[in-house]
C-alpha atoms as a PDB file:
ATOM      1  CA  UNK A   1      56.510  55.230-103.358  1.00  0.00           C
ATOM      2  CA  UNK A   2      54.589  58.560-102.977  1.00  0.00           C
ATOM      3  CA  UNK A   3      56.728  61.942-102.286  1.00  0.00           C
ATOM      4  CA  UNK A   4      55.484  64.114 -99.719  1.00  0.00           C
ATOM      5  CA  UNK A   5      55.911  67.308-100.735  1.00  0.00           C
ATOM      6  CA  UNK A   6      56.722  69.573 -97.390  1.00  0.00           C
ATOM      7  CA  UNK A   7      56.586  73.273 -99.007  1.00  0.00           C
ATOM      8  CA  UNK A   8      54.231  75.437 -97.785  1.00  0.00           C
ATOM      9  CA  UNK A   9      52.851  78.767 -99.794  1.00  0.00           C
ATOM     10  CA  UNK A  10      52.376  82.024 -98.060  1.00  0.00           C
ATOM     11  CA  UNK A  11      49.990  84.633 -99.394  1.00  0.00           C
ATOM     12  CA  UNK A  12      47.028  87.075 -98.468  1.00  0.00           C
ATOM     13  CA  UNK A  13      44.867  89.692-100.556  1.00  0.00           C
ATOM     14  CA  UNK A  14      45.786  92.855-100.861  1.00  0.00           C
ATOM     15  CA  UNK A  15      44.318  95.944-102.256  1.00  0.00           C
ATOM     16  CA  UNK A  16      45.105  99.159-103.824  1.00  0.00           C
ATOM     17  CA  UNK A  17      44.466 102.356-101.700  1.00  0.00           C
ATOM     18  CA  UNK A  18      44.866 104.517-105.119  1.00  0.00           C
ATOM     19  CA  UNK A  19      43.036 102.298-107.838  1.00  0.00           C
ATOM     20  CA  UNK A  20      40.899  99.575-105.609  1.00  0.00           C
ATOM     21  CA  UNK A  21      42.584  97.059-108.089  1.00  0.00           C
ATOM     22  CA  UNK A  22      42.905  93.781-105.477  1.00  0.00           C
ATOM     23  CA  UNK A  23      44.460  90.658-105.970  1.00  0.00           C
ATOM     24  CA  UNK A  24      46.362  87.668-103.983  1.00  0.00           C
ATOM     25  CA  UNK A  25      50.055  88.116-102.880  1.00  0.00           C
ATOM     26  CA  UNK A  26      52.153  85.419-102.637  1.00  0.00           C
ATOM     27  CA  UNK A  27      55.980  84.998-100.954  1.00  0.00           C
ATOM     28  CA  UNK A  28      57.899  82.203 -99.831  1.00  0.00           C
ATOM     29  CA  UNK A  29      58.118  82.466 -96.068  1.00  0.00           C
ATOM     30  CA  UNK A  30      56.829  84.142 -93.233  1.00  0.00           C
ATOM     31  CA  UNK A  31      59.863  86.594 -92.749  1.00  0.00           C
ATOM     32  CA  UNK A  32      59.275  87.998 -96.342  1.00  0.00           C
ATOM     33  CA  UNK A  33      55.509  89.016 -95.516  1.00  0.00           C
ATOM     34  CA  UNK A  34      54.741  93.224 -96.118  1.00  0.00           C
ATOM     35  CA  UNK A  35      51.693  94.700 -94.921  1.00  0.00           C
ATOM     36  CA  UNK A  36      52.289  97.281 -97.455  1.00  0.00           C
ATOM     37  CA  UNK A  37      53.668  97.145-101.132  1.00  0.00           C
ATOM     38  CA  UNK A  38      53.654  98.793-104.549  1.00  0.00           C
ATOM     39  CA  UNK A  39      50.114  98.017-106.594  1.00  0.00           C
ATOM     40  CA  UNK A  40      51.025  96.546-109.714  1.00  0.00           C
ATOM     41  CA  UNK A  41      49.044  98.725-111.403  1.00  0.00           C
ATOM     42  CA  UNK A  42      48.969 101.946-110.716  1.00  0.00           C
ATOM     43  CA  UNK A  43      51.945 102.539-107.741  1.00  0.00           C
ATOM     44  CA  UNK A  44      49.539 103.064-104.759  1.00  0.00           C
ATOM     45  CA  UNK A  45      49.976 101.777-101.438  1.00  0.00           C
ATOM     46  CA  UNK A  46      48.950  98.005-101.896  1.00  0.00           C
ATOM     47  CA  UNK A  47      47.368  97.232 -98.389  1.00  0.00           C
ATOM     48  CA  UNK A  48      46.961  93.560 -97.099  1.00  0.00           C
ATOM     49  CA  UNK A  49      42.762  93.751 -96.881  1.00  0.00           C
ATOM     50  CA  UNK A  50      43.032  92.104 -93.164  1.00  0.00           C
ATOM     51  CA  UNK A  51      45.218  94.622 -91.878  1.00  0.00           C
ATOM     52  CA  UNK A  52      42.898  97.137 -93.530  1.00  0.00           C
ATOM     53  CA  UNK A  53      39.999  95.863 -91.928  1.00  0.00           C
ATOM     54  CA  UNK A  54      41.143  95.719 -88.326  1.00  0.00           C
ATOM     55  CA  UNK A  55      42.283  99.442 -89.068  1.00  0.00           C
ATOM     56  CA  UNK A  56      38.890 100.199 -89.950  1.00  0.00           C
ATOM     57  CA  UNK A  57      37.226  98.642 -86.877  1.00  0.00           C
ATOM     58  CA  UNK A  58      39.909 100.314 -84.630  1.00  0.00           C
ATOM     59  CA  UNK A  59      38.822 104.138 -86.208  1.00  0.00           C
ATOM     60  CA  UNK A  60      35.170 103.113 -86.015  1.00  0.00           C
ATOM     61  CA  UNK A  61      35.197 102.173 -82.277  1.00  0.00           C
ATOM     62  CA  UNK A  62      37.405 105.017 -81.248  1.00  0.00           C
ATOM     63  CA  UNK A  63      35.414 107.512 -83.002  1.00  0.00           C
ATOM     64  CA  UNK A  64      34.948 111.027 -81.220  1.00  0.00           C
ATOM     65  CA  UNK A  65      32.416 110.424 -78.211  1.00  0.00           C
ATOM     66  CA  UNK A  66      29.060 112.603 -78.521  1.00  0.00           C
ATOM     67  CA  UNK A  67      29.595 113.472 -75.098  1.00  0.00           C
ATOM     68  CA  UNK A  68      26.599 113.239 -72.745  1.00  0.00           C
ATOM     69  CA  UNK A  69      27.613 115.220 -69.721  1.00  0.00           C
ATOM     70  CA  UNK A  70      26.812 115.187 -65.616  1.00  0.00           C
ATOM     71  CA  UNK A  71      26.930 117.262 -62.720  1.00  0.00           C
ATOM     72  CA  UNK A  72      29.955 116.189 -61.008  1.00  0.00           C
ATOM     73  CA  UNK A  73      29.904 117.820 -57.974  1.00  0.00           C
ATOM     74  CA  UNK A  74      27.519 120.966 -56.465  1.00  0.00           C
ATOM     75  CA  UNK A  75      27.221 124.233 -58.986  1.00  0.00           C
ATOM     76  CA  UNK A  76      28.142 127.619 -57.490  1.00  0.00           C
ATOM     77  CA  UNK A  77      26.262 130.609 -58.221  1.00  0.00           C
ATOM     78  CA  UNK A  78      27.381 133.935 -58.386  1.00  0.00           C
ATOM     79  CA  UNK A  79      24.902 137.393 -58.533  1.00  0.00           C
ATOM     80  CA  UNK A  80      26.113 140.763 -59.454  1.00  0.00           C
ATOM     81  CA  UNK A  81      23.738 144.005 -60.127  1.00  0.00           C
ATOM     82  CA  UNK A  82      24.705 146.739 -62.022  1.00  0.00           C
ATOM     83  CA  UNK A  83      22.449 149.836 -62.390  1.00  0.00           C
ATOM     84  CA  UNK A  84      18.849 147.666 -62.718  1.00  0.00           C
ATOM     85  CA  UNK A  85      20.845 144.764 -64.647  1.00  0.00           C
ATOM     86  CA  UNK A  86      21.380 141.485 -62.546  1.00  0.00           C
ATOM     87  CA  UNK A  87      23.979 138.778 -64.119  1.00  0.00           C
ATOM     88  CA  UNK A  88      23.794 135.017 -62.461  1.00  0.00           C
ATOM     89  CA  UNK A  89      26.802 133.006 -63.146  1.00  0.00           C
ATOM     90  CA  UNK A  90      26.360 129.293 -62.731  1.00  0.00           C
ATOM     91  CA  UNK A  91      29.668 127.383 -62.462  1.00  0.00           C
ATOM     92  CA  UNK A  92      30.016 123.257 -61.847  1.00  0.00           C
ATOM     93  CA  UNK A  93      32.129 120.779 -62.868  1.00  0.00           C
ATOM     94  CA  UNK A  94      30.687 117.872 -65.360  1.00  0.00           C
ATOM     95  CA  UNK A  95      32.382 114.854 -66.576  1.00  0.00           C
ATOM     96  CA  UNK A  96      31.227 112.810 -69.914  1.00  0.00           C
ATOM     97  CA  UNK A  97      29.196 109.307 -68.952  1.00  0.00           C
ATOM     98  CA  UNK A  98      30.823 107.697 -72.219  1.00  0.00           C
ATOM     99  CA  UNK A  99      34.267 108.752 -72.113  1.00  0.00           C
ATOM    100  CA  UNK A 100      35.198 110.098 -69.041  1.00  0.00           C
ATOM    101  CA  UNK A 101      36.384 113.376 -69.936  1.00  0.00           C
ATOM    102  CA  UNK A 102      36.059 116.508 -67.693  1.00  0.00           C
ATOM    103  CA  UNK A 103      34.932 119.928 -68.106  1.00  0.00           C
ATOM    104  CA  UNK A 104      34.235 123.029 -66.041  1.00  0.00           C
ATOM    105  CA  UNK A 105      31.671 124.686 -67.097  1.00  0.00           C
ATOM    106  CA  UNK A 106      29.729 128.633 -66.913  1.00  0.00           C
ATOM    107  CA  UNK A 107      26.310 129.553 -67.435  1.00  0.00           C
ATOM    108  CA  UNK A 108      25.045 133.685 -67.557  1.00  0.00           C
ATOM    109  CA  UNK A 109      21.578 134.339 -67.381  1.00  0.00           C
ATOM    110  CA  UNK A 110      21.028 138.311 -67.483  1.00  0.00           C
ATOM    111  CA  UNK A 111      17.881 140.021 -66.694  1.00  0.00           C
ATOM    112  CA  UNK A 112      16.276 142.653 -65.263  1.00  0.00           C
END
């Protein structure tokens, strides 16, 4: 009769921070598995290359926002004269389309 054989093998691909060197890590079970170890090569951080990859899509979408601000509510002006020089201050509140974020703002425009 045939033997079944019931073991099964663990392993993923790492690679080397440091050196780039990559290769396939193997263990016995589930509960031995290390997202990081020690390259065999050159002692860098030896990453597991999925891990790394989510990692990198999380830092790419969470990027800083190139914020694209709006008038969030009505702007307030404020005149002053001094001598023959006139100062208009322009205050408002904005808030980012893309991230949400919230800013109050001031403008000066002197003249004469």
């Amino acid at each position: 009769m045939c033997e079944v054989r019931t073991e099964i093998n663990y392993y993923h691909t790492s690679k080397c921070l440091a050196c780039g060197h990559q290769d396939r890590v193997n263990y016995p079970s589930k509960e031995e598995y290390q997202e990081v170890t020690v390259c065999p090569k050159c002692n860098g951080a030896f990453v597991d290359v999925w891990k790394l990859e989510k990692y990198k899509q999380h830092i790419n979408q969470h990027k800083e926002c190139e914020h694209k601000y709006q008038l969030m509510d009505s702007k307030t002006t404020q005149i002053q004269a001094d001598n023959r020089q006139v100062s208009i201050h322009i205050f408002g509140s904005f808030y980012c389309e893309k991230c949400l974020d919230i800013q109050f703002r001031g403008k000066i425009e002197e003249g004469e």
